[in-house]
PDB file of N, CA and C in Angstrom:
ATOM      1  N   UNK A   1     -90.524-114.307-152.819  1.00  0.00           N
ATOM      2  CA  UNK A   1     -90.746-115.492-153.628  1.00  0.00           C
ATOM      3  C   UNK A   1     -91.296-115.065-154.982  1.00  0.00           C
ATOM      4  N   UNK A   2     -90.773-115.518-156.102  1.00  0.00           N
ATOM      5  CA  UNK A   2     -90.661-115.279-156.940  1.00  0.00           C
ATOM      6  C   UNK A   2     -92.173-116.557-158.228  1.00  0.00           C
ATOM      7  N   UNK A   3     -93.349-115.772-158.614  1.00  0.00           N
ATOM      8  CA  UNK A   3     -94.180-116.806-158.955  1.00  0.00           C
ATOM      9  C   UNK A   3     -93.743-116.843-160.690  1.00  0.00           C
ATOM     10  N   UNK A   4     -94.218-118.247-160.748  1.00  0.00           N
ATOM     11  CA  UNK A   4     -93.823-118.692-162.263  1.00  0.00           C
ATOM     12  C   UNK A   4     -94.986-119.447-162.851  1.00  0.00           C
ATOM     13  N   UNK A   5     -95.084-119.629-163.746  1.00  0.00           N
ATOM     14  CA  UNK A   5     -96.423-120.569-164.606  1.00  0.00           C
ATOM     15  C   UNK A   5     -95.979-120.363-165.894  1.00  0.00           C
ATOM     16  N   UNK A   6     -96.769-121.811-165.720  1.00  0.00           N
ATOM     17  CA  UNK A   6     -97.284-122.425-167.721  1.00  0.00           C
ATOM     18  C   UNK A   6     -99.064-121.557-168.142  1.00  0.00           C
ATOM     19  N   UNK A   7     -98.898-121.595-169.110  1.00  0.00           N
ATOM     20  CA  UNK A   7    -100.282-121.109-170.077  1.00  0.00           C
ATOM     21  C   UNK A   7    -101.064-122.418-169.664  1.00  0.00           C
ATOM     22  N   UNK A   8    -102.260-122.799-170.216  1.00  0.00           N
ATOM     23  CA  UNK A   8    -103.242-121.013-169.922  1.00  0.00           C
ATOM     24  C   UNK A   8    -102.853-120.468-168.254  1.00  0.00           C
ATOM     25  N   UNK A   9    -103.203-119.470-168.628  1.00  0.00           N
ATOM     26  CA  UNK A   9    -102.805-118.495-167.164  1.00  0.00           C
ATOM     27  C   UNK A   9    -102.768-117.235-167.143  1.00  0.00           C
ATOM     28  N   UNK A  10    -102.206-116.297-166.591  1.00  0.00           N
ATOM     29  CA  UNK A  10    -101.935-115.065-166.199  1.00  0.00           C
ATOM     30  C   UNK A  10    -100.965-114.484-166.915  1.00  0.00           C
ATOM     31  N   UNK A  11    -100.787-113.575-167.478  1.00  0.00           N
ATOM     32  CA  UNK A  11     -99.347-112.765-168.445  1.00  0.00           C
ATOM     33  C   UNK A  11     -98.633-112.142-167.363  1.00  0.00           C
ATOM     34  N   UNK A  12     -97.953-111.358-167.523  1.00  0.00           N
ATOM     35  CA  UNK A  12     -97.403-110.850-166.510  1.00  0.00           C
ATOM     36  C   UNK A  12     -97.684-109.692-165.600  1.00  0.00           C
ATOM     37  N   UNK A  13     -98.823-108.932-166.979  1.00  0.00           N
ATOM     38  CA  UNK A  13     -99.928-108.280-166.792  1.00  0.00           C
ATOM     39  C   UNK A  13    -100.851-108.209-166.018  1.00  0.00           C
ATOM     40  N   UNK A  14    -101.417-109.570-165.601  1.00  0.00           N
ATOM     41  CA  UNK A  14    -102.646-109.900-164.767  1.00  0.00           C
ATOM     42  C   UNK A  14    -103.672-110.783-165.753  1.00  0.00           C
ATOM     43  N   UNK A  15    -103.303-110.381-167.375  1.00  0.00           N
ATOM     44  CA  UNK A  15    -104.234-110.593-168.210  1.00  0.00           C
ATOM     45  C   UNK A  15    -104.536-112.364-168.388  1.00  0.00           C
ATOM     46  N   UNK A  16    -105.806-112.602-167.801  1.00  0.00           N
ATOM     47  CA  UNK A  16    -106.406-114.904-167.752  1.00  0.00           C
ATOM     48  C   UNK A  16    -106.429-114.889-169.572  1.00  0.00           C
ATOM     49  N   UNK A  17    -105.494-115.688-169.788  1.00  0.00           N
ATOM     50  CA  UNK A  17    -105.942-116.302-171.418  1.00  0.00           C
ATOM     51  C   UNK A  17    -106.782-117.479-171.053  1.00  0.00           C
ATOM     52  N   UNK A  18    -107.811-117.666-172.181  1.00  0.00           N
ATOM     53  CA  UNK A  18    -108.860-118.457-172.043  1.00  0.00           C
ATOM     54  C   UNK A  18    -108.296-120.131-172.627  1.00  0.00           C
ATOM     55  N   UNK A  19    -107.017-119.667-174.097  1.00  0.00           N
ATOM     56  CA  UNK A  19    -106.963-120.542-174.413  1.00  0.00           C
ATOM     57  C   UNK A  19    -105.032-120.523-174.056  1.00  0.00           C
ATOM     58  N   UNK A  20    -104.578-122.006-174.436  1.00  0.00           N
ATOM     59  CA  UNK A  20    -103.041-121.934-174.325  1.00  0.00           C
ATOM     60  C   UNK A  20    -102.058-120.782-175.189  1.00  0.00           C
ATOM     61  N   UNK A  21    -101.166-120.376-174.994  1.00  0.00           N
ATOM     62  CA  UNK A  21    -100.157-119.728-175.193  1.00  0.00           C
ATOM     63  C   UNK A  21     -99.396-119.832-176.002  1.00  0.00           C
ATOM     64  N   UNK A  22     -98.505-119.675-176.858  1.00  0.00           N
ATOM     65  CA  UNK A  22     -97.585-119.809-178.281  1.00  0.00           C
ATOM     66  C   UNK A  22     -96.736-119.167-178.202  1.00  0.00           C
ATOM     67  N   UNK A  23     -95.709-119.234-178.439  1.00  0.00           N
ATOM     68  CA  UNK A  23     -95.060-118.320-178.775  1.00  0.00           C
ATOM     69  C   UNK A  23     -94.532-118.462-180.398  1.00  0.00           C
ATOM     70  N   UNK A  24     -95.452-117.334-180.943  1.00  0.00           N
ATOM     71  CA  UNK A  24     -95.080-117.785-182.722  1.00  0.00           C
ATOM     72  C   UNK A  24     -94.271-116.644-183.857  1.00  0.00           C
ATOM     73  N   UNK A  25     -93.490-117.024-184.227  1.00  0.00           N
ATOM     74  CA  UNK A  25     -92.906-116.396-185.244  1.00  0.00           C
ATOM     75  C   UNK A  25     -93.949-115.644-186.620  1.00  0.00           C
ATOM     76  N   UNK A  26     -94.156-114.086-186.832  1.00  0.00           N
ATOM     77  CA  UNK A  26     -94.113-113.831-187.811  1.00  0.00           C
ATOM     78  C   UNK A  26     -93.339-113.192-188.303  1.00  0.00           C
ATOM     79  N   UNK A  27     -93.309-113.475-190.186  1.00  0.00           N
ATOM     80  CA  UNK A  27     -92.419-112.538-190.721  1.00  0.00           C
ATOM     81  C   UNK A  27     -93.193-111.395-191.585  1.00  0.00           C
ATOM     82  N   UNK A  28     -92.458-110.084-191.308  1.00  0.00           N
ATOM     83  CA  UNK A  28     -92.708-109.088-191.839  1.00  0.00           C
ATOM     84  C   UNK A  28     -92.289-108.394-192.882  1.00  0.00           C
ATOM     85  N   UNK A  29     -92.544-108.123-193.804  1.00  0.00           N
ATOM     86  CA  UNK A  29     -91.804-107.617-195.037  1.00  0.00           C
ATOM     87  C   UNK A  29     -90.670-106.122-194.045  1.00  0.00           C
ATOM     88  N   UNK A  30     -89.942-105.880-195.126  1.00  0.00           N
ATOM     89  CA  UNK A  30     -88.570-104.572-194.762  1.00  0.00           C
ATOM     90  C   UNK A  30     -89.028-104.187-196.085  1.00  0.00           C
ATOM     91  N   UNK A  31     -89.688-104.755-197.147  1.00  0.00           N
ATOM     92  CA  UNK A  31     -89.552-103.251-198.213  1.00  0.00           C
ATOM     93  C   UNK A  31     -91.210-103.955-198.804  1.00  0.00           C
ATOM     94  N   UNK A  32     -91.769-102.757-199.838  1.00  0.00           N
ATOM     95  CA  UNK A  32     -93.032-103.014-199.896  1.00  0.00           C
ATOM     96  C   UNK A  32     -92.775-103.689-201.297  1.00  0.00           C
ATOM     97  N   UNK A  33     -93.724-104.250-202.081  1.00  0.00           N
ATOM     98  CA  UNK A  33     -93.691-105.123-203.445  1.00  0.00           C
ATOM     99  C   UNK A  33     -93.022-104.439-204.682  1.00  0.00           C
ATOM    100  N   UNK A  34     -92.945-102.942-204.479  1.00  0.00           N
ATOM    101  CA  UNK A  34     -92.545-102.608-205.344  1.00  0.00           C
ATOM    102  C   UNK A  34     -90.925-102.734-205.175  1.00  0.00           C
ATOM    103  N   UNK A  35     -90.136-102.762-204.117  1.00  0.00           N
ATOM    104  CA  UNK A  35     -89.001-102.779-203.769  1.00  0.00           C
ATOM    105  C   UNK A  35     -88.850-101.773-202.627  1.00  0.00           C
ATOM    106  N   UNK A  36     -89.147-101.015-202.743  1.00  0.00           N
ATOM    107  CA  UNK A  36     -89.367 -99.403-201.740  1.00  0.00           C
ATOM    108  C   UNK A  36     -89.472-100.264-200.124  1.00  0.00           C
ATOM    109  N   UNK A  37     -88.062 -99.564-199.127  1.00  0.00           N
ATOM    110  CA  UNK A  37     -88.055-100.124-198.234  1.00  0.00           C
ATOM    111  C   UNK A  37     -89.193 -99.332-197.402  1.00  0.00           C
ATOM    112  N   UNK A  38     -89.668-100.093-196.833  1.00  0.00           N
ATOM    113  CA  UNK A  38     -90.686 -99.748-195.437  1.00  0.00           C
ATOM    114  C   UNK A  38     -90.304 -98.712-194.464  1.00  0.00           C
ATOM    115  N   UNK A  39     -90.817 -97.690-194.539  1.00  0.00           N
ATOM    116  CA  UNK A  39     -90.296 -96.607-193.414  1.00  0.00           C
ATOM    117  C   UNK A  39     -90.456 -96.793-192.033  1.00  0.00           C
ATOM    118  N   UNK A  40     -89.390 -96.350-191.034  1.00  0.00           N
ATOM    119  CA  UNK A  40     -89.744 -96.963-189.734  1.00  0.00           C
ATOM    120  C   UNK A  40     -90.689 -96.376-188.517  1.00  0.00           C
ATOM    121  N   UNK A  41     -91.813 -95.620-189.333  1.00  0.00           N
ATOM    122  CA  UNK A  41     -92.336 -94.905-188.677  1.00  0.00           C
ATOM    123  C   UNK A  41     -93.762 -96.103-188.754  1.00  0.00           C
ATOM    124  N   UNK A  42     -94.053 -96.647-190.084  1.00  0.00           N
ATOM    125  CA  UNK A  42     -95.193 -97.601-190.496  1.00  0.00           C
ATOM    126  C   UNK A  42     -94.615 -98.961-189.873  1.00  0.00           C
ATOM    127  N   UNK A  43     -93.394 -99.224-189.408  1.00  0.00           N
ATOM    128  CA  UNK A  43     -93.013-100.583-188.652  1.00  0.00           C
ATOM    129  C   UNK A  43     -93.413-100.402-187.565  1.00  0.00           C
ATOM    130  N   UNK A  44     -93.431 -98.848-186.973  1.00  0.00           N
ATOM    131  CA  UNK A  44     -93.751 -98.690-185.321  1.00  0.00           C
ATOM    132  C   UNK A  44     -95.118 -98.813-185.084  1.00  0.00           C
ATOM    133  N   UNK A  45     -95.726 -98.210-185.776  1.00  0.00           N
ATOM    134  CA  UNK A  45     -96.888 -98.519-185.880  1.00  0.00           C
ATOM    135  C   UNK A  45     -97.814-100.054-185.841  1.00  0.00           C
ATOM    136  N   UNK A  46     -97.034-100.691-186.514  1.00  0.00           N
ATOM    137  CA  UNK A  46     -97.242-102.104-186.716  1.00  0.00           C
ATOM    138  C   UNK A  46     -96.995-102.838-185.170  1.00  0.00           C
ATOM    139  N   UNK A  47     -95.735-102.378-184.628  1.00  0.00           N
ATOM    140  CA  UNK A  47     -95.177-102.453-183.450  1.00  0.00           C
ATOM    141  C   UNK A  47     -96.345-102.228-182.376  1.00  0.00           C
ATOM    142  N   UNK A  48     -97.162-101.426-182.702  1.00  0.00           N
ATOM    143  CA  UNK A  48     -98.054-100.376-180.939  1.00  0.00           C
ATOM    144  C   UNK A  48     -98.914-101.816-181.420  1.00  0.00           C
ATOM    145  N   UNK A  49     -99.530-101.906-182.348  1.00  0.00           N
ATOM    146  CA  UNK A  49    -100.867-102.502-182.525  1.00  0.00           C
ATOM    147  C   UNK A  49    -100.286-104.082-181.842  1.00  0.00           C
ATOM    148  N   UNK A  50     -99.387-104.390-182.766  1.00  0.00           N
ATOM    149  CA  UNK A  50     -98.928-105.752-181.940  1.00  0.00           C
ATOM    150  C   UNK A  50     -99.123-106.116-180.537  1.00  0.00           C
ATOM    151  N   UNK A  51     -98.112-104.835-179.952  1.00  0.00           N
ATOM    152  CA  UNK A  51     -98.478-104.651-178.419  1.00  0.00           C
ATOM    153  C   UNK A  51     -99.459-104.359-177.624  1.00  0.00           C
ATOM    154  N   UNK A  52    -100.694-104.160-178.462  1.00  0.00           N
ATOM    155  CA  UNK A  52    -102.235-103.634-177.598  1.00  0.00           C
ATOM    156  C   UNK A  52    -102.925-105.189-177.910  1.00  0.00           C
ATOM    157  N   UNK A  53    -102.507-105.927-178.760  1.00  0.00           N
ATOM    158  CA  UNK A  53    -103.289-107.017-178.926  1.00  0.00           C
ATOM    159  C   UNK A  53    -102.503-108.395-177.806  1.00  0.00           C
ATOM    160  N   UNK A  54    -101.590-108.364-178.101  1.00  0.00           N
ATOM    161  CA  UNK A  54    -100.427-109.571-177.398  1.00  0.00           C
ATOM    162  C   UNK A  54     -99.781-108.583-175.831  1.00  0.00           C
ATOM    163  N   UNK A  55     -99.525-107.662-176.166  1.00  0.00           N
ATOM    164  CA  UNK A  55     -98.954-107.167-174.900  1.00  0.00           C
ATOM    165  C   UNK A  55     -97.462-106.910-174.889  1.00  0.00           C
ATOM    166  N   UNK A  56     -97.192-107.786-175.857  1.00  0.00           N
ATOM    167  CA  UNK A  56     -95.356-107.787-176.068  1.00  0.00           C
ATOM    168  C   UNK A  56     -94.831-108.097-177.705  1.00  0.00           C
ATOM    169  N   UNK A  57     -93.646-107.856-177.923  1.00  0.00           N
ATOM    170  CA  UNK A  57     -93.057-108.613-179.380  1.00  0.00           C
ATOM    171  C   UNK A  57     -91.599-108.230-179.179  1.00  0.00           C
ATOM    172  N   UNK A  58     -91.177-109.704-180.173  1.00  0.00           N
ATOM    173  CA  UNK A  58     -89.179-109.723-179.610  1.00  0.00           C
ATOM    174  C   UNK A  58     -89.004-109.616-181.317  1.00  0.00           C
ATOM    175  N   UNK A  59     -88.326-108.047-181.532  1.00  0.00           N
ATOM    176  CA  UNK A  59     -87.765-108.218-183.241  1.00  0.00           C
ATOM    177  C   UNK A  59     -86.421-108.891-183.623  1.00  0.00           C
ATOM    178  N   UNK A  60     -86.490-109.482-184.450  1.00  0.00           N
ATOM    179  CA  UNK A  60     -85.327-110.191-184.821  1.00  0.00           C
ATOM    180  C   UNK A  60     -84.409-109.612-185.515  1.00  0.00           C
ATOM    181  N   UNK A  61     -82.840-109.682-186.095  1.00  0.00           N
ATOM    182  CA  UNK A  61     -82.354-109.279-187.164  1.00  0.00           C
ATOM    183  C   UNK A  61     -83.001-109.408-188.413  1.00  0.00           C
ATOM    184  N   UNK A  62     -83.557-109.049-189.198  1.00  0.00           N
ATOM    185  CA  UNK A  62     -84.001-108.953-190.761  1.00  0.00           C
ATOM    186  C   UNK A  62     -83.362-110.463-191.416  1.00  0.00           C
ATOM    187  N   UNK A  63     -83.484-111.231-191.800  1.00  0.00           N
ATOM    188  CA  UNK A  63     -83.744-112.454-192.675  1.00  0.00           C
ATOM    189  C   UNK A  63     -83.640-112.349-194.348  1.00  0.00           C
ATOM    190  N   UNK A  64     -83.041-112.904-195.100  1.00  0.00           N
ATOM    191  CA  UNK A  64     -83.265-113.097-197.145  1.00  0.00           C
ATOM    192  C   UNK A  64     -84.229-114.442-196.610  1.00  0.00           C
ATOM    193  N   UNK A  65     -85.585-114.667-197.554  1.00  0.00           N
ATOM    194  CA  UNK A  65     -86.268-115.444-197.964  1.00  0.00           C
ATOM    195  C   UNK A  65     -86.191-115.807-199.438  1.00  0.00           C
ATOM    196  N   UNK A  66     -86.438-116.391-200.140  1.00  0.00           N
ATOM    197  CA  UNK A  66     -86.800-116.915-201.526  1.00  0.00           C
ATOM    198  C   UNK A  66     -87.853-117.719-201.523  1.00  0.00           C
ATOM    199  N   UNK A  67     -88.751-118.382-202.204  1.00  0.00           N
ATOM    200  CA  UNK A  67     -90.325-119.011-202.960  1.00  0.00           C
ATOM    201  C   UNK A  67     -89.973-119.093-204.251  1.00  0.00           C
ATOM    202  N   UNK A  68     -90.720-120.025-205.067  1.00  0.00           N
ATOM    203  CA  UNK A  68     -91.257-119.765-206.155  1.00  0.00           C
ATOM    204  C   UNK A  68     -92.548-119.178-206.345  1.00  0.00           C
ATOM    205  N   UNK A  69     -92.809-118.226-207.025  1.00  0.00           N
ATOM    206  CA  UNK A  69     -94.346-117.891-207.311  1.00  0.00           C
ATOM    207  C   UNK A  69     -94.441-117.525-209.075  1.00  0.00           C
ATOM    208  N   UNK A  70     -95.747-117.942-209.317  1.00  0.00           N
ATOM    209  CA  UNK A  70     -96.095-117.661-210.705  1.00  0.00           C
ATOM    210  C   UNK A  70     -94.788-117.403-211.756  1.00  0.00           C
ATOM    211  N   UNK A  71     -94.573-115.841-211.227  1.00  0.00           N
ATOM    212  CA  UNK A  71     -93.484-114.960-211.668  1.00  0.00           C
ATOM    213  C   UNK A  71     -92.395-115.611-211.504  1.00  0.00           C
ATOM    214  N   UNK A  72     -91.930-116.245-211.203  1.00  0.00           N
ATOM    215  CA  UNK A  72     -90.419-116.846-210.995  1.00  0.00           C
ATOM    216  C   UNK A  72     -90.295-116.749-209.384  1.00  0.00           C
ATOM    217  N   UNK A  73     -89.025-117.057-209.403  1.00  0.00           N
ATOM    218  CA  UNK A  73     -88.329-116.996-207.766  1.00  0.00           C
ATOM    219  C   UNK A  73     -88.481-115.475-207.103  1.00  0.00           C
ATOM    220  N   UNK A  74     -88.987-115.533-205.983  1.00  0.00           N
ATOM    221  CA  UNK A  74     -89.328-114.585-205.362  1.00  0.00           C
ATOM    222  C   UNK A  74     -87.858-114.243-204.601  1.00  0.00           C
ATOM    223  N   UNK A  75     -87.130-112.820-203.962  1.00  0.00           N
ATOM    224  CA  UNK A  75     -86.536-112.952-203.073  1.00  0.00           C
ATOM    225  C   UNK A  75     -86.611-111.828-202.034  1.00  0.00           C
ATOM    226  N   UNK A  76     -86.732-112.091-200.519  1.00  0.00           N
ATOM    227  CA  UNK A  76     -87.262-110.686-199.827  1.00  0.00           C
ATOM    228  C   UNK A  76     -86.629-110.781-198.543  1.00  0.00           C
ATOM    229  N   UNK A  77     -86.536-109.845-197.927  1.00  0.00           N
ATOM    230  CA  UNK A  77     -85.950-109.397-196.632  1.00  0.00           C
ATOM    231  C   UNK A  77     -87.521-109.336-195.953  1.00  0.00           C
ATOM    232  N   UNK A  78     -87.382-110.696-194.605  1.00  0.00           N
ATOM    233  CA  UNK A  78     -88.212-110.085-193.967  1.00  0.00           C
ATOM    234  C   UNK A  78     -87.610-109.808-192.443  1.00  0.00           C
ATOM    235  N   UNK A  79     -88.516-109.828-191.426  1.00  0.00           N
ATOM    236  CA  UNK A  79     -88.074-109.303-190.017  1.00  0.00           C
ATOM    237  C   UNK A  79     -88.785-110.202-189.363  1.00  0.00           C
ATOM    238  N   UNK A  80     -87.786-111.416-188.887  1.00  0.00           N
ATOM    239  CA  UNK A  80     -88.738-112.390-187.936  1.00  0.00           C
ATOM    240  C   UNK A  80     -89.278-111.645-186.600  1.00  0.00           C
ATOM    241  N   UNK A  81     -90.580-112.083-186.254  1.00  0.00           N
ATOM    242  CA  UNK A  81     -91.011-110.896-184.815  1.00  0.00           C
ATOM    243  C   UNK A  81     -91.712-112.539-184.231  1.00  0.00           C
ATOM    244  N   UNK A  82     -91.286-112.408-182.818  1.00  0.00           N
ATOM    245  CA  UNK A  82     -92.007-113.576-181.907  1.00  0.00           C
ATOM    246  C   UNK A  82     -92.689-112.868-181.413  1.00  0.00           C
ATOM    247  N   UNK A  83     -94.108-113.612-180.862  1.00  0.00           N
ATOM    248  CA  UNK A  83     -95.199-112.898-179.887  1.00  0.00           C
ATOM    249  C   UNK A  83     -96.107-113.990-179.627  1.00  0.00           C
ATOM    250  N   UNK A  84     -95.492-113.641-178.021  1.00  0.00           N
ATOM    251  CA  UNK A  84     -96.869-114.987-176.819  1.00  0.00           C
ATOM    252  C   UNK A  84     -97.962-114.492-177.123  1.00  0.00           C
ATOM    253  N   UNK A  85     -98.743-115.629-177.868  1.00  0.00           N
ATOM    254  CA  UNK A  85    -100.223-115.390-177.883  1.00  0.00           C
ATOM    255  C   UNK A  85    -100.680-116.021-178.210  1.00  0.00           C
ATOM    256  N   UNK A  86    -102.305-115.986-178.150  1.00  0.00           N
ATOM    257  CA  UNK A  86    -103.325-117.070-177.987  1.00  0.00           C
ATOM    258  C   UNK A  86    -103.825-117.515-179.518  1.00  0.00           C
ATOM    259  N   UNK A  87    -104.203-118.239-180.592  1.00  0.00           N
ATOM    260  CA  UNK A  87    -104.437-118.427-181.424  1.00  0.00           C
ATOM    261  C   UNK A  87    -105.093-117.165-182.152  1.00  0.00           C
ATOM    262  N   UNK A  88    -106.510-116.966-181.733  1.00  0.00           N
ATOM    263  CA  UNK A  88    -107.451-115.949-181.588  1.00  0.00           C
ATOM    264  C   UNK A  88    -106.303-114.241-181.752  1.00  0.00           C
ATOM    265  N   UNK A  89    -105.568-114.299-180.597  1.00  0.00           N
ATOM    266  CA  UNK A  89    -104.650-112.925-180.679  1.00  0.00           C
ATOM    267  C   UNK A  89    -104.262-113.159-182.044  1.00  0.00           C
ATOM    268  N   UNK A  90    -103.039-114.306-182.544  1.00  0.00           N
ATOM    269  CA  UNK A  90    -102.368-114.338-183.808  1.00  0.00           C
ATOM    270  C   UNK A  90    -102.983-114.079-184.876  1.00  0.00           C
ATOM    271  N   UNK A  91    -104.621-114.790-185.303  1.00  0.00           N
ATOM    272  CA  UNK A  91    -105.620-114.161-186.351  1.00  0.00           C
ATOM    273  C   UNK A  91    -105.347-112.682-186.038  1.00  0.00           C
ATOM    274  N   UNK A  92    -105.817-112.154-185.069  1.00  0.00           N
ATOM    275  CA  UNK A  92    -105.598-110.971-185.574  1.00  0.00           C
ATOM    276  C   UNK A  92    -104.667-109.921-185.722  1.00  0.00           C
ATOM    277  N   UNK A  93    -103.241-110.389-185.074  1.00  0.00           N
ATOM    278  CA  UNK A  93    -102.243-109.751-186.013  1.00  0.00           C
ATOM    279  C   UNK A  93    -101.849-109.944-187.232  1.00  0.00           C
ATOM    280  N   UNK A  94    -102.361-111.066-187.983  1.00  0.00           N
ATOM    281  CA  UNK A  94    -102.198-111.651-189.185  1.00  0.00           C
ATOM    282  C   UNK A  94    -103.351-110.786-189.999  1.00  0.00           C
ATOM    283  N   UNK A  95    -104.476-110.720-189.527  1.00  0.00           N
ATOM    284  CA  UNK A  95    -105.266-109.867-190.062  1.00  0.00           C
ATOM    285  C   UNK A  95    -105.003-108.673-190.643  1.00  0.00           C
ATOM    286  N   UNK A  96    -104.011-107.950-189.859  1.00  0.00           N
ATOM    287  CA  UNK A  96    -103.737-106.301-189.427  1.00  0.00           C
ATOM    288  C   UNK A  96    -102.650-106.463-189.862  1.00  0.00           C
ATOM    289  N   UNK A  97    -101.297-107.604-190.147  1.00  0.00           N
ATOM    290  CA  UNK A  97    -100.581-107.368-190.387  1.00  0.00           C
ATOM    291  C   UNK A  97    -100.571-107.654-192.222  1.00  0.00           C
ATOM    292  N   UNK A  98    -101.418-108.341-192.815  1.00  0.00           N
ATOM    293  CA  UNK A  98    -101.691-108.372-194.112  1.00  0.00           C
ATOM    294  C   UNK A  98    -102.262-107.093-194.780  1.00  0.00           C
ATOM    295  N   UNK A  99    -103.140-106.291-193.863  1.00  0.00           N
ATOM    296  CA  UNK A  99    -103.641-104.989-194.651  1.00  0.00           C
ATOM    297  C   UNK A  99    -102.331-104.011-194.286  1.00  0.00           C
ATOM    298  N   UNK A 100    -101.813-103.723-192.985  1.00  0.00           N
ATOM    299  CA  UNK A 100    -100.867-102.819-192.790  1.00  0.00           C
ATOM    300  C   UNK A 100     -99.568-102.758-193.728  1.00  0.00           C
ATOM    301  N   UNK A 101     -99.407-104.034-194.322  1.00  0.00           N
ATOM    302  CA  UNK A 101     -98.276-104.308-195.121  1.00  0.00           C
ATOM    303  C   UNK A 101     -98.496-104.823-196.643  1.00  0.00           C
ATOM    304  N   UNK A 102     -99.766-104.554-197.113  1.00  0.00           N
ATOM    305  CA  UNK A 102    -100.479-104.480-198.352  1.00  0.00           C
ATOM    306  C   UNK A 102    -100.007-106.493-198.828  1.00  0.00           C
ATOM    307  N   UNK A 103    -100.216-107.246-198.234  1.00  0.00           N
ATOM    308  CA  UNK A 103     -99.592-108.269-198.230  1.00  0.00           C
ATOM    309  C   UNK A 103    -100.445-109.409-198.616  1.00  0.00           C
ATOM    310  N   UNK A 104    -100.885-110.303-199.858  1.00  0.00           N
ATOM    311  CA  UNK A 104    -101.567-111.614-200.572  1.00  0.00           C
ATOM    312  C   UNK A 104    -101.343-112.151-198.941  1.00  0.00           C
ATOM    313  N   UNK A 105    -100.359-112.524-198.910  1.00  0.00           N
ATOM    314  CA  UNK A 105     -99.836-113.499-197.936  1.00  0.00           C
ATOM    315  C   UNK A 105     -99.088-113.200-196.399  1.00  0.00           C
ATOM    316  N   UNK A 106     -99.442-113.755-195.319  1.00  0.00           N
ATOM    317  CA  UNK A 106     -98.599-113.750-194.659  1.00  0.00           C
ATOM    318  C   UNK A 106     -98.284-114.565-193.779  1.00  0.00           C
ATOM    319  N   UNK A 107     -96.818-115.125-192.732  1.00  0.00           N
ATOM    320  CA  UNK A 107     -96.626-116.204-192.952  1.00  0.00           C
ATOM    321  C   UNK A 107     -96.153-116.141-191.340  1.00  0.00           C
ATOM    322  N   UNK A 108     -97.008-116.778-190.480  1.00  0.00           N
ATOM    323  CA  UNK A 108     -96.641-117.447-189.117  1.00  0.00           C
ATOM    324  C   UNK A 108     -96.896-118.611-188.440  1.00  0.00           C
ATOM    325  N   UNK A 109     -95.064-118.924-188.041  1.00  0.00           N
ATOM    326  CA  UNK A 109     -95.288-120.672-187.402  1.00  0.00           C
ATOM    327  C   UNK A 109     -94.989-120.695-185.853  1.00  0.00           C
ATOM    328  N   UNK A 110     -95.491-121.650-185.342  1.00  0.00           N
ATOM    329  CA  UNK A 110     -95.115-121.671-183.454  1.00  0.00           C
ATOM    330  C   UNK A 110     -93.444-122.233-183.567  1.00  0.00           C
ATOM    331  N   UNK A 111     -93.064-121.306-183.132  1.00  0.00           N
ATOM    332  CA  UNK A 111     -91.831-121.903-182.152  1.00  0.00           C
ATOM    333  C   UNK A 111     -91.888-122.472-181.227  1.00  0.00           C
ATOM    334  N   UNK A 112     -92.748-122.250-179.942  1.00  0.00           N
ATOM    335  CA  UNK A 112     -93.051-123.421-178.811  1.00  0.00           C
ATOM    336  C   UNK A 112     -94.307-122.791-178.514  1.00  0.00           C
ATOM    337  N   UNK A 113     -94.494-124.321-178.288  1.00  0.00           N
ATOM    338  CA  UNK A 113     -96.153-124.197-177.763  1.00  0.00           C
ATOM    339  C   UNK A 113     -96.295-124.390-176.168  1.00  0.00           C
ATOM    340  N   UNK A 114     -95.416-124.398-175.333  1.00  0.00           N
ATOM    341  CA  UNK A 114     -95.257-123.787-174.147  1.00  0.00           C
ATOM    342  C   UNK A 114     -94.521-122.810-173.472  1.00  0.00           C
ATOM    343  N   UNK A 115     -95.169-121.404-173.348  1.00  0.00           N
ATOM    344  CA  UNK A 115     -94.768-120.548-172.872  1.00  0.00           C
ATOM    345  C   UNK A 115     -94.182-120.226-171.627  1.00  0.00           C
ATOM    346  N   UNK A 116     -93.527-119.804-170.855  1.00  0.00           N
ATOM    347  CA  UNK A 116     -93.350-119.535-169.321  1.00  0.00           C
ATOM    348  C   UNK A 116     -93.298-117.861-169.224  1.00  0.00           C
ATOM    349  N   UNK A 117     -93.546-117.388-167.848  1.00  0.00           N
ATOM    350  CA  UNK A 117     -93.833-116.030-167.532  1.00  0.00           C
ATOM    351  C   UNK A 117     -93.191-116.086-165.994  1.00  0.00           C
ATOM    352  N   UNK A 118     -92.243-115.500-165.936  1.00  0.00           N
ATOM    353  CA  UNK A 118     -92.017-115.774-164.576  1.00  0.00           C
ATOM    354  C   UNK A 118     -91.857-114.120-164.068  1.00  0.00           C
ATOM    355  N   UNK A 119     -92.776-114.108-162.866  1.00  0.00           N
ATOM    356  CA  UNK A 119     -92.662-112.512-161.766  1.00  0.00           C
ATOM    357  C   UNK A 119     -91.557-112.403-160.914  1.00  0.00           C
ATOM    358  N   UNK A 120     -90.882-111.668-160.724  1.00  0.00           N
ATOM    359  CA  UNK A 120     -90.286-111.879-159.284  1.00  0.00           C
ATOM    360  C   UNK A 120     -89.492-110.448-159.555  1.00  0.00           C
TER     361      UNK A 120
END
């Protein structure tokens, strides 16, 4: 028999979240401000830390964005990345992912706010 659950709950890990579950989209820059693409040794990296905080992350195909800012129209390649996690977890990949990627800004929304985990 195969067990399944909604958040809050158990990961697949064993790991009790205290608070509900997300599963939220961030995006990651592919090249740094100057234009200079991101080497994939500093994405992996970005990658371990993700995974010691959340436990998991699903990378997406790379994305064109555009904004306006100050300077005119902005335009950038980022890398949508999903990751189940708890509010608290997301601060701090947002944290880590703004210094790791020298980044003013960075930008994550929930895709669903109910997660499932199923064992079997």
């Amino acid at each position: 028999m195969s067990d399944t659950f909604t958040t809050p709950a158990r990961d697949m890990h064993g790991r009790l979240y205290p608070e509900p579950v997300k599963l939220w989209e961030v995006l990651v820059p592919v090249a740094w401000s100057t234009g200079v693409a991101v080497n994939q040794d500093h994405h992996k990296q970005w990658d371990a830390r993700v995974r010691s905080v959340a436990g998991g992350l699903t990378l997406l195909k790379p994305v064109k964005g555009q904004w306006d800012s100050d300077d005119g129209t902005v335009h950038e390649k980022m890398i949508p990345v999903r990751v189940a996690c708890t509010r608290e977890q997301l601060d701090q990949i947002l944290e880590f992912t703004a210094y790791h990627y020298q980044q003013a800004d960075v930008m994550a929304y929930v895709v669903s706010d109910r997660v499932v985990f199923r064992r079997g």
